[in-house]
C-alpha atoms as a PDB file:
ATOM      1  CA  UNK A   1     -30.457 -33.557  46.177  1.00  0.00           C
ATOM      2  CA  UNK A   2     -29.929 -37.203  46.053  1.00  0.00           C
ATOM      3  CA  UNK A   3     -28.714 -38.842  49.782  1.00  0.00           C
ATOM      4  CA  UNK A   4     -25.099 -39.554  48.328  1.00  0.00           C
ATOM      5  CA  UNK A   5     -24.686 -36.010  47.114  1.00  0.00           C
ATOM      6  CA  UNK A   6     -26.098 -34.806  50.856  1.00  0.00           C
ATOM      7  CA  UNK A   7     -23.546 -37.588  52.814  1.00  0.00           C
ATOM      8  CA  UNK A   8     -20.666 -36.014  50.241  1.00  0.00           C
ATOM      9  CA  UNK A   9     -21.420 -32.611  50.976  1.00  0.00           C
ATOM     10  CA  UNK A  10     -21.567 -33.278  54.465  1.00  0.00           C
ATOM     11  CA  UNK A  11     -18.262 -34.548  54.684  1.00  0.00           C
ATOM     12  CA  UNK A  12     -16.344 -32.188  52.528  1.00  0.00           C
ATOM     13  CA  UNK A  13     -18.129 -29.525  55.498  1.00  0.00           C
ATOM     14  CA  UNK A  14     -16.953 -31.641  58.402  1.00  0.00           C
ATOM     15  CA  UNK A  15     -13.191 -32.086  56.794  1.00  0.00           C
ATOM     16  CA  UNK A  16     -13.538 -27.940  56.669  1.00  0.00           C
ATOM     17  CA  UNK A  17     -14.950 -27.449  59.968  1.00  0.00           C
ATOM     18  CA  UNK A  18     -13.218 -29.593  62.863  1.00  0.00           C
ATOM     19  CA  UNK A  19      -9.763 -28.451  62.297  1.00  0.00           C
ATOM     20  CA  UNK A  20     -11.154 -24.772  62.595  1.00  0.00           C
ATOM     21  CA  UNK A  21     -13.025 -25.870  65.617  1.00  0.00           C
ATOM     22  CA  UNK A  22      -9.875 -27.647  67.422  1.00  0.00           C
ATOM     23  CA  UNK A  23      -7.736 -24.497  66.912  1.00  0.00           C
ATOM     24  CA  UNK A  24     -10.574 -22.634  68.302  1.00  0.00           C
ATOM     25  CA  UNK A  25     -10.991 -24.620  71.309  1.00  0.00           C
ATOM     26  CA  UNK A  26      -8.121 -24.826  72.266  1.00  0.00           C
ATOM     27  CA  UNK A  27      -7.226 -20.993  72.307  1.00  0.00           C
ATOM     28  CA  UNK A  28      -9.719 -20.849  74.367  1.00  0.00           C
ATOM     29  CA  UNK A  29      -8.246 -23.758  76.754  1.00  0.00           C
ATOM     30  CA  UNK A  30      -4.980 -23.532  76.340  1.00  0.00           C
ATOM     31  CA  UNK A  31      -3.115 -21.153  79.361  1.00  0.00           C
ATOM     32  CA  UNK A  32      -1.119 -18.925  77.015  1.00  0.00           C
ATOM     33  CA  UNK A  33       0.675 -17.337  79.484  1.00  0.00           C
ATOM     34  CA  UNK A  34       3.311 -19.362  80.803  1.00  0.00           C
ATOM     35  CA  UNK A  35       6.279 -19.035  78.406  1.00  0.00           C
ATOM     36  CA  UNK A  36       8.136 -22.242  77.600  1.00  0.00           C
ATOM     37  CA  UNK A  37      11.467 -21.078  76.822  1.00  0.00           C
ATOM     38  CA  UNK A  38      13.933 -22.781  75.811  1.00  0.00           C
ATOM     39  CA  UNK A  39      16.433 -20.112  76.094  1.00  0.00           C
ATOM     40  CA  UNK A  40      17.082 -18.746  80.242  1.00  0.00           C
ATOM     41  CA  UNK A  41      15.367 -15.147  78.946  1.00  0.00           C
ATOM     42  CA  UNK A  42      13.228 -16.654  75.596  1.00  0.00           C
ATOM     43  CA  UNK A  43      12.888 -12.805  74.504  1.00  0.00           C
ATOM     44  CA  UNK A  44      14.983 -12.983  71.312  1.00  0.00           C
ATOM     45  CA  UNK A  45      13.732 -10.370  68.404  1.00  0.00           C
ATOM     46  CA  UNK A  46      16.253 -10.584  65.579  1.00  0.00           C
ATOM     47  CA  UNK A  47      18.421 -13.215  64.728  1.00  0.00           C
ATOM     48  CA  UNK A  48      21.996 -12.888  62.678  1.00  0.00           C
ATOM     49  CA  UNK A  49      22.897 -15.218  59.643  1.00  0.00           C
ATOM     50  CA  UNK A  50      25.718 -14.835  57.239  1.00  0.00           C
ATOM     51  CA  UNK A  51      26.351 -11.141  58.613  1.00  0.00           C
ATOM     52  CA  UNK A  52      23.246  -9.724  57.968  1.00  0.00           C
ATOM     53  CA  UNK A  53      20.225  -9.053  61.414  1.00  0.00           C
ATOM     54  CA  UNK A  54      16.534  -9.874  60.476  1.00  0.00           C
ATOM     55  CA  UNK A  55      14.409  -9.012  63.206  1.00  0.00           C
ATOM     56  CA  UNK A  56      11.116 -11.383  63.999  1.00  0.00           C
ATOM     57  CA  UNK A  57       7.984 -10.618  63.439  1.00  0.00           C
ATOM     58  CA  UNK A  58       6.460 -12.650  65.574  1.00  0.00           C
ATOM     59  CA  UNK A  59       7.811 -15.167  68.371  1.00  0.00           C
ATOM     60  CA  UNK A  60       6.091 -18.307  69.523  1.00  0.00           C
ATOM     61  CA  UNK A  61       6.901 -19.127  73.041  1.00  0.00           C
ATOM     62  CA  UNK A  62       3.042 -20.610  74.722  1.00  0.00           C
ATOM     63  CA  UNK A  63       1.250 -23.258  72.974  1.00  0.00           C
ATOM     64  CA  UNK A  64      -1.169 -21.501  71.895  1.00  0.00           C
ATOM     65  CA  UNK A  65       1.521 -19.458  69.767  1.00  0.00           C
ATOM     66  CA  UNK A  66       3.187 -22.292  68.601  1.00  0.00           C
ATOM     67  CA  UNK A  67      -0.165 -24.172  67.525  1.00  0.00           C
ATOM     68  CA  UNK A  68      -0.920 -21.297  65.471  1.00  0.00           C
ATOM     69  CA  UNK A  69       1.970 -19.706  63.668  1.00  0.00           C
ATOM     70  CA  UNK A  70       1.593 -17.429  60.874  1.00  0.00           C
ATOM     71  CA  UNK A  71      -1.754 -19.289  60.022  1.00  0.00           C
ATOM     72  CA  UNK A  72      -3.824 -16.100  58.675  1.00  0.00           C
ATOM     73  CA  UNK A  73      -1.460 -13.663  58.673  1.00  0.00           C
ATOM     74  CA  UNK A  74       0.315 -11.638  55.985  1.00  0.00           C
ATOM     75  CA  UNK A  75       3.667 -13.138  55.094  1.00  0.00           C
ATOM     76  CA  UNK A  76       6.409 -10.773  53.218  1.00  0.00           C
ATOM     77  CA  UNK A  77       9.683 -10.565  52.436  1.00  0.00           C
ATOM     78  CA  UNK A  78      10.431  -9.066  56.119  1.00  0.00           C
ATOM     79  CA  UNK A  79       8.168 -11.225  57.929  1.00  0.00           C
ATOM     80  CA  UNK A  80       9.758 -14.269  60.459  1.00  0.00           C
ATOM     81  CA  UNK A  81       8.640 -15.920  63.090  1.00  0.00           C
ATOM     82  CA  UNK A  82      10.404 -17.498  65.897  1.00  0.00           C
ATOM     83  CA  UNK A  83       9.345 -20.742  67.441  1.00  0.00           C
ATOM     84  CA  UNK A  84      11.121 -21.622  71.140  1.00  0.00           C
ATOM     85  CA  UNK A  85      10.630 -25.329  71.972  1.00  0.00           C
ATOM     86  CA  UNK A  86      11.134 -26.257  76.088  1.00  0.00           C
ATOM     87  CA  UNK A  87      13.873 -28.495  74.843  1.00  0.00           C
ATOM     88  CA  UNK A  88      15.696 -29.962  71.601  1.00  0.00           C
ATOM     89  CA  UNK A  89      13.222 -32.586  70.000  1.00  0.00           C
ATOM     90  CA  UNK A  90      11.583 -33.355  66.818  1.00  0.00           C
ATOM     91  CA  UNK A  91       8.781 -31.207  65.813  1.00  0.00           C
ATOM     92  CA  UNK A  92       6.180 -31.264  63.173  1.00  0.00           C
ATOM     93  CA  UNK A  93       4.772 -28.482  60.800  1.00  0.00           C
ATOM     94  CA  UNK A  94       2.447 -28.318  58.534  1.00  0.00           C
ATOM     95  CA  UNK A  95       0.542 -25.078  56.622  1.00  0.00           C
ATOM     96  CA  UNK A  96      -3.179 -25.860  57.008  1.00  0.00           C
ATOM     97  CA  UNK A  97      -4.969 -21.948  57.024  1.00  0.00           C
ATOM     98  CA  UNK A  98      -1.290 -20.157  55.675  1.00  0.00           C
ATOM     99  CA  UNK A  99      -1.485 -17.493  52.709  1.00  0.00           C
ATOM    100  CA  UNK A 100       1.262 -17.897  51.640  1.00  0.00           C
ATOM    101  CA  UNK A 101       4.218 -20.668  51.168  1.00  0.00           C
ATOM    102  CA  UNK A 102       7.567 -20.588  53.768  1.00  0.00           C
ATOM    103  CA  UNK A 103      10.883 -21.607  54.171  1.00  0.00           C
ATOM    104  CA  UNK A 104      11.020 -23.864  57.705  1.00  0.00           C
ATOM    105  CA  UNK A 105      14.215 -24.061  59.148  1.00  0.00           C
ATOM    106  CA  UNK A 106      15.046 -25.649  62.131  1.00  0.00           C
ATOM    107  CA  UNK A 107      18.077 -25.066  64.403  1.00  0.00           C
ATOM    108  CA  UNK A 108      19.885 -26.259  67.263  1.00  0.00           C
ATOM    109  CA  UNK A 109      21.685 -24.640  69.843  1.00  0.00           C
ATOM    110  CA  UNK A 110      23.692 -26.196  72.986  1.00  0.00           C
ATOM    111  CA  UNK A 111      22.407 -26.130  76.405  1.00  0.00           C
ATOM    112  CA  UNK A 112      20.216 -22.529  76.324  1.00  0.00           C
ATOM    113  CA  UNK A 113      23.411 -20.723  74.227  1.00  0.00           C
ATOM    114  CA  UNK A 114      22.330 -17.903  71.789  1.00  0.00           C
ATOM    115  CA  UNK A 115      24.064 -19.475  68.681  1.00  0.00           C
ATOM    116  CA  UNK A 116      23.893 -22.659  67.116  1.00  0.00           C
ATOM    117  CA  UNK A 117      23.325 -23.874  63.485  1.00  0.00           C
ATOM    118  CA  UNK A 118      20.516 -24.957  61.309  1.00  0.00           C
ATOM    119  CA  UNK A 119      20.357 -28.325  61.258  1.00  0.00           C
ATOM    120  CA  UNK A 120      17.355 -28.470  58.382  1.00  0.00           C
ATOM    121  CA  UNK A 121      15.833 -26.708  55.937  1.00  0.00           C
ATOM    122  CA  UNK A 122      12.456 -27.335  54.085  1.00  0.00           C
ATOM    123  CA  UNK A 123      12.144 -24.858  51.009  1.00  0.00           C
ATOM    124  CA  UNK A 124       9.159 -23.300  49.065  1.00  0.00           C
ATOM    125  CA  UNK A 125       6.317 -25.481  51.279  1.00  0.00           C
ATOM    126  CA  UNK A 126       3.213 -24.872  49.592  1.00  0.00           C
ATOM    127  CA  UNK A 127      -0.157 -23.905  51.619  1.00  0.00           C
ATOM    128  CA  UNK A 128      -3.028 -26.052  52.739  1.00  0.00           C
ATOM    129  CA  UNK A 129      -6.298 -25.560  52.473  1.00  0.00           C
ATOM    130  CA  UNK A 130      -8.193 -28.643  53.534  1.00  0.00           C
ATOM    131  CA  UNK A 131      -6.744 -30.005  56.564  1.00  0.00           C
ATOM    132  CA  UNK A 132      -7.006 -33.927  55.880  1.00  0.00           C
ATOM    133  CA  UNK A 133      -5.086 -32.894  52.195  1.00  0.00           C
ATOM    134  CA  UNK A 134      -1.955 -31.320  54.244  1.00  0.00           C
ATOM    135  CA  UNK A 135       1.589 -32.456  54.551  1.00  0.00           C
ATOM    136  CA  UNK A 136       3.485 -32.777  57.481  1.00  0.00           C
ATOM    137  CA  UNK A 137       7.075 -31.557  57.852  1.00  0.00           C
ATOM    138  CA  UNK A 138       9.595 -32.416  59.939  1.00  0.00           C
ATOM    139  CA  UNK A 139      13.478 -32.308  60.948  1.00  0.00           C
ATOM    140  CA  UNK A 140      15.467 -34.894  60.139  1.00  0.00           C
ATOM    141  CA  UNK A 141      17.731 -34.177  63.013  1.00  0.00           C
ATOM    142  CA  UNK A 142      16.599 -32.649  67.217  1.00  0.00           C
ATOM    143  CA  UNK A 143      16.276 -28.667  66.918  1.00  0.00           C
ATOM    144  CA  UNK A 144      15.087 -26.438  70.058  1.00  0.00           C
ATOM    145  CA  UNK A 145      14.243 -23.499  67.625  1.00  0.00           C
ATOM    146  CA  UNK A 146      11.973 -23.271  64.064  1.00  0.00           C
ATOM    147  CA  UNK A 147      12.301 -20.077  61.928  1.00  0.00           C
ATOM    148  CA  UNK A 148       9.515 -19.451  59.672  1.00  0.00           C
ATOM    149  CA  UNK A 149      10.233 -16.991  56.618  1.00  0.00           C
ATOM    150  CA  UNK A 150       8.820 -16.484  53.313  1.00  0.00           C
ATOM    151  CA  UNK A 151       9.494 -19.047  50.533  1.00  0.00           C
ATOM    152  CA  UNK A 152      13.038 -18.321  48.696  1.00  0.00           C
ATOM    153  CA  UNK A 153      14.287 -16.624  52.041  1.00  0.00           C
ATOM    154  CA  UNK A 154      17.170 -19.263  52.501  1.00  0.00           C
ATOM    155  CA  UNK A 155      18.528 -19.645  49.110  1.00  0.00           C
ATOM    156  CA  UNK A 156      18.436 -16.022  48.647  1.00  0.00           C
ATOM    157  CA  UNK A 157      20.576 -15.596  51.679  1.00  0.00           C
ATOM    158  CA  UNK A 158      22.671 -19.067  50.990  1.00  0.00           C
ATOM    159  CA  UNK A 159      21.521 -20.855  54.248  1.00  0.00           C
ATOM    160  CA  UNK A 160      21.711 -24.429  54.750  1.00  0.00           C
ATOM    161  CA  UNK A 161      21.770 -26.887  56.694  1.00  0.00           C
ATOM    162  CA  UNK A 162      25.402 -26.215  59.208  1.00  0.00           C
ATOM    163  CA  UNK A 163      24.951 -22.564  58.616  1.00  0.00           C
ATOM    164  CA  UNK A 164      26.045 -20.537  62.139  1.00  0.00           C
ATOM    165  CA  UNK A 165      23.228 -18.484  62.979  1.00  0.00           C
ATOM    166  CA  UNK A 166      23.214 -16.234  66.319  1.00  0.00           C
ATOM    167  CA  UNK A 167      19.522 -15.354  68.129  1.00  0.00           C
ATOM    168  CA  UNK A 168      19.868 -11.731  69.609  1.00  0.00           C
END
């Protein structure tokens, strides 16, 4: 092997390796037992949009939750994820490790309520495989919540961005 192929290599194993290290260190560091709620209870398990109750799959209330997502795990048509921020802000995705691509759609609600609206919607975001290659995504306006569902999800159900939606 000549020394540029080697220093090549090398890299392309580093660019594949820290990201999976970070996310292991810090489930190990991370305390993922206090929740950071931002609603007064922060157990929600369905929420209600245009008439129709999906319930969540999963619901991301630690940090160590909400670093990792759905990253690695089976997404289908019935599969959602709740992410509960400690208060309304602008927060980043991206899909580095998914398996599949997602609908991301933020939403707001007033002072700990149960209802609110989305308030942004990115559609069909593609998966990342190499960390450095990954796009970040991010609401255009503050949100306290992120739903995660499979790609299509909102179009098929005609959600947007001012669509009511209730978390129950």
């Amino acid at each position: 092997m000549t020394p540029r192929f080697q220093r090549e290599r090398l890299i392309i194993l580093a660019a594949l390796l820290i990201p999976v290290l970070l996310i292991s260190a810090e489930v190990l560091l991370i305390d993922t037992g206090p929740k950071i709620a931002s609603s007064p209870s922060g157990e929600y398990t369905s929420f209600t949009v245009n008439g129709k109750t999906y319930k969540f799959t999963y619901v991301a209330t630690n940090s160590t939750e909400l670093a990792k997502g759905l990253m690695g795990r089976k997404v289908t048509s019935s599969t959602f994820e709740l992410f509960v921020f400690p208060n309304a802000g602008f927060y980043t995705f991206w899909m580095y490790g998914m398996n599949a691509s997602l609908d991301i759609m933020w939403l707001y609600t007033v002072g700990g309520s149960n209802t609110g609206t989305f308030v942004y919607i990115v559609h069909d975001v593609p998966p990342c495989a190499i960390s450095i290659d990954c796009a970040y995504y991010e609401s255009n306006s503050s949100a306290n919540y992120v739903i995660e569902a499979q790609a299509g999800f909102a179009a098929a159900h005609g959600i947007t961005a001012g669509t009511p939606v209730t978390l129950n």
